[in-house]
C-alpha atoms as a PDB file:
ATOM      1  CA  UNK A   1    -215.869  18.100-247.833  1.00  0.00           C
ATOM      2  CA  UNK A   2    -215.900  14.493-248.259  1.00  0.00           C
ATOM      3  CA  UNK A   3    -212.706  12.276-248.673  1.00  0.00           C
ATOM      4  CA  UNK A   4    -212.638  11.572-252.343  1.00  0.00           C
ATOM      5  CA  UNK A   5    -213.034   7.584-253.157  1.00  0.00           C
ATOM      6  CA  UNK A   6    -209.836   7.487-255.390  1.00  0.00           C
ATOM      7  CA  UNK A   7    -207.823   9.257-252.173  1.00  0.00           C
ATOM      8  CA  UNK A   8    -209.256   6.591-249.994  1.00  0.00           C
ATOM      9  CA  UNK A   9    -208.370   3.423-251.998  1.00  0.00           C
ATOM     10  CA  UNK A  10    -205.155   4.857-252.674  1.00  0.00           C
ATOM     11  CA  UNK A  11    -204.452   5.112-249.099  1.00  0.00           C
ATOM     12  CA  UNK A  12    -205.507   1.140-248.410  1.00  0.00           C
ATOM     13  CA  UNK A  13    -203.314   0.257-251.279  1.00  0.00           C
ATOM     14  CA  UNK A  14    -200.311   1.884-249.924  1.00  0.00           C
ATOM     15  CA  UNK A  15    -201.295   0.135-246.398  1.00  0.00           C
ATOM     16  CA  UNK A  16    -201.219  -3.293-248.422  1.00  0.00           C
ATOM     17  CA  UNK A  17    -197.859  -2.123-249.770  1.00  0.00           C
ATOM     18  CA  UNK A  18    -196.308  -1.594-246.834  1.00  0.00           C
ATOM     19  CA  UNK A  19    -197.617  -4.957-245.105  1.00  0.00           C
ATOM     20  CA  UNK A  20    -196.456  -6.756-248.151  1.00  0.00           C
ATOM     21  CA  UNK A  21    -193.165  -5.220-248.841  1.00  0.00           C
ATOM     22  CA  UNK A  22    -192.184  -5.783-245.824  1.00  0.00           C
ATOM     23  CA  UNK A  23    -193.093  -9.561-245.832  1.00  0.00           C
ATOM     24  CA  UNK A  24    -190.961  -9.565-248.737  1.00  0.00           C
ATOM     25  CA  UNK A  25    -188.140  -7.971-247.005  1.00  0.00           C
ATOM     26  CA  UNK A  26    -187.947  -9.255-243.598  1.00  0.00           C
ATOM     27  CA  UNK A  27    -189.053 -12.521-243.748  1.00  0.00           C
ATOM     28  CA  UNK A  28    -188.275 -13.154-247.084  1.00  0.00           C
ATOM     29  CA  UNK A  29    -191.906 -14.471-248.580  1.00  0.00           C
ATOM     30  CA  UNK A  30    -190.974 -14.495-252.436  1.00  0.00           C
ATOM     31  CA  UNK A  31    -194.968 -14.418-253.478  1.00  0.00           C
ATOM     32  CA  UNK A  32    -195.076 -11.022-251.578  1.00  0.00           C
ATOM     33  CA  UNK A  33    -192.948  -9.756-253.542  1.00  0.00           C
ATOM     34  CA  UNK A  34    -195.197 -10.417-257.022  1.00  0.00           C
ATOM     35  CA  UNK A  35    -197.986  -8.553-254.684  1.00  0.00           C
ATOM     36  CA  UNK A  36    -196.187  -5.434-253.991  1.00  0.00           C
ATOM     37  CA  UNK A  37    -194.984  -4.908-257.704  1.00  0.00           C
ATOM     38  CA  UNK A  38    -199.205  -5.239-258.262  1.00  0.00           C
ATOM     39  CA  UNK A  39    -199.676  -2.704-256.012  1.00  0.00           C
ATOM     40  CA  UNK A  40    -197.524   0.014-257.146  1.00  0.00           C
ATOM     41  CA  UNK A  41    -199.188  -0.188-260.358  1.00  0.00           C
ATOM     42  CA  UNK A  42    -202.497  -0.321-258.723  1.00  0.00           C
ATOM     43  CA  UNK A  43    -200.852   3.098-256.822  1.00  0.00           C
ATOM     44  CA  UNK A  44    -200.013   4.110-260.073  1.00  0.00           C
ATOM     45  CA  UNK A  45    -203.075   3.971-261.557  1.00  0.00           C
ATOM     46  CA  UNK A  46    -204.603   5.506-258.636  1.00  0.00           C
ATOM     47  CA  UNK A  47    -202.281   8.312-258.722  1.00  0.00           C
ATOM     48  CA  UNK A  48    -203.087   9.248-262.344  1.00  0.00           C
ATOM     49  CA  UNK A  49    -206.768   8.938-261.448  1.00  0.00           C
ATOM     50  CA  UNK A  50    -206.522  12.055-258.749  1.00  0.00           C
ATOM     51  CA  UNK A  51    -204.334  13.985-260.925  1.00  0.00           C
ATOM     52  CA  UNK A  52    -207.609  13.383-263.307  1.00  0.00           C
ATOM     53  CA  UNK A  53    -210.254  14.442-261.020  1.00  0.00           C
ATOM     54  CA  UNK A  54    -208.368  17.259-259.363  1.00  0.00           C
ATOM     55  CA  UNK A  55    -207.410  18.871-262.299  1.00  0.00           C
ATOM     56  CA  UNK A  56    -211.368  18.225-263.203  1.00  0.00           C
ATOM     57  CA  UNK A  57    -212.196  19.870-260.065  1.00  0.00           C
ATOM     58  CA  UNK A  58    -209.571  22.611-260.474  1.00  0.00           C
ATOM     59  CA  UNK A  59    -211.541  23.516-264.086  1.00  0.00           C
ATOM     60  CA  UNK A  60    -215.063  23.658-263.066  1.00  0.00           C
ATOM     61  CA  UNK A  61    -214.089  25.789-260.178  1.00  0.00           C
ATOM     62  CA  UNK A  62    -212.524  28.291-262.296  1.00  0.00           C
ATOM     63  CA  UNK A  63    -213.494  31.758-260.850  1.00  0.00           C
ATOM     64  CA  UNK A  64    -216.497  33.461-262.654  1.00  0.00           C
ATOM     65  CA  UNK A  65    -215.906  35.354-266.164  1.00  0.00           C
ATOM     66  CA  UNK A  66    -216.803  38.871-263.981  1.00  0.00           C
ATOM     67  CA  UNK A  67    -215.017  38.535-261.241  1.00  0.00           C
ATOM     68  CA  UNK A  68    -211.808  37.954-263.490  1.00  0.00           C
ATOM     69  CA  UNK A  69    -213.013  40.734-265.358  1.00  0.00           C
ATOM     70  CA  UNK A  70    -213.217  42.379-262.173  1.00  0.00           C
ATOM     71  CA  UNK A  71    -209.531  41.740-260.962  1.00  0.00           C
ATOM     72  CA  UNK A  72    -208.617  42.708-265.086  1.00  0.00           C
ATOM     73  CA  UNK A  73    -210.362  46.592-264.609  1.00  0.00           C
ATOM     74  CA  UNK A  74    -208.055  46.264-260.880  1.00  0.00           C
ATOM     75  CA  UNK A  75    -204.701  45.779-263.191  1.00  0.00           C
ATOM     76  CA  UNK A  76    -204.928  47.887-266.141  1.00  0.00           C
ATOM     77  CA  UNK A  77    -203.010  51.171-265.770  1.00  0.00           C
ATOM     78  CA  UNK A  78    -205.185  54.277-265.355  1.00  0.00           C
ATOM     79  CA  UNK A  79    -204.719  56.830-267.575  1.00  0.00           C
ATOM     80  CA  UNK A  80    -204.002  60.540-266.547  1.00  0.00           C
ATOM     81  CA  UNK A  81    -205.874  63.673-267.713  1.00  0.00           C
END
């Protein structure tokens, strides 16, 4: 299975993050700063997107109405003669 695109540009945005942040931090560049607070919402964003398309996912592979009918016959209680 593929690498979905959201996962991947979520994982070069937290690389930028990191790169940035700690420009911001250790050498104290003041414009990096502006740049990681755009990239957490970009993460954000990004974030919400998967939650999107898993739970999309997660739906249209919902198991098939037998077999859960199958696994309902499994749980009911049998009844004695």
């Amino acid at each position: 299975m593929a690498t979905p695109t959201w996962l991947s540009e979520l994982q070069q945005k937290i690389a930028e993050l990191e790169t940035e942040a700690t420009k911001f931090y250790e050498k104290g560049v003041k414009k990096s700063g502006g740049t990681s607070r755009k990239l957490l919402q970009d993460i954000k964003i990004l974030a919400q997107t998967g939650r999107v398309a898993i739970q999309g996912d997660r739906v249209t592979a919902a198991p098939k109405k037998e077999a859960v009918a199958a696994k309902a016959d499994k749980k009911a209680p049998t009844k004695k003669a």
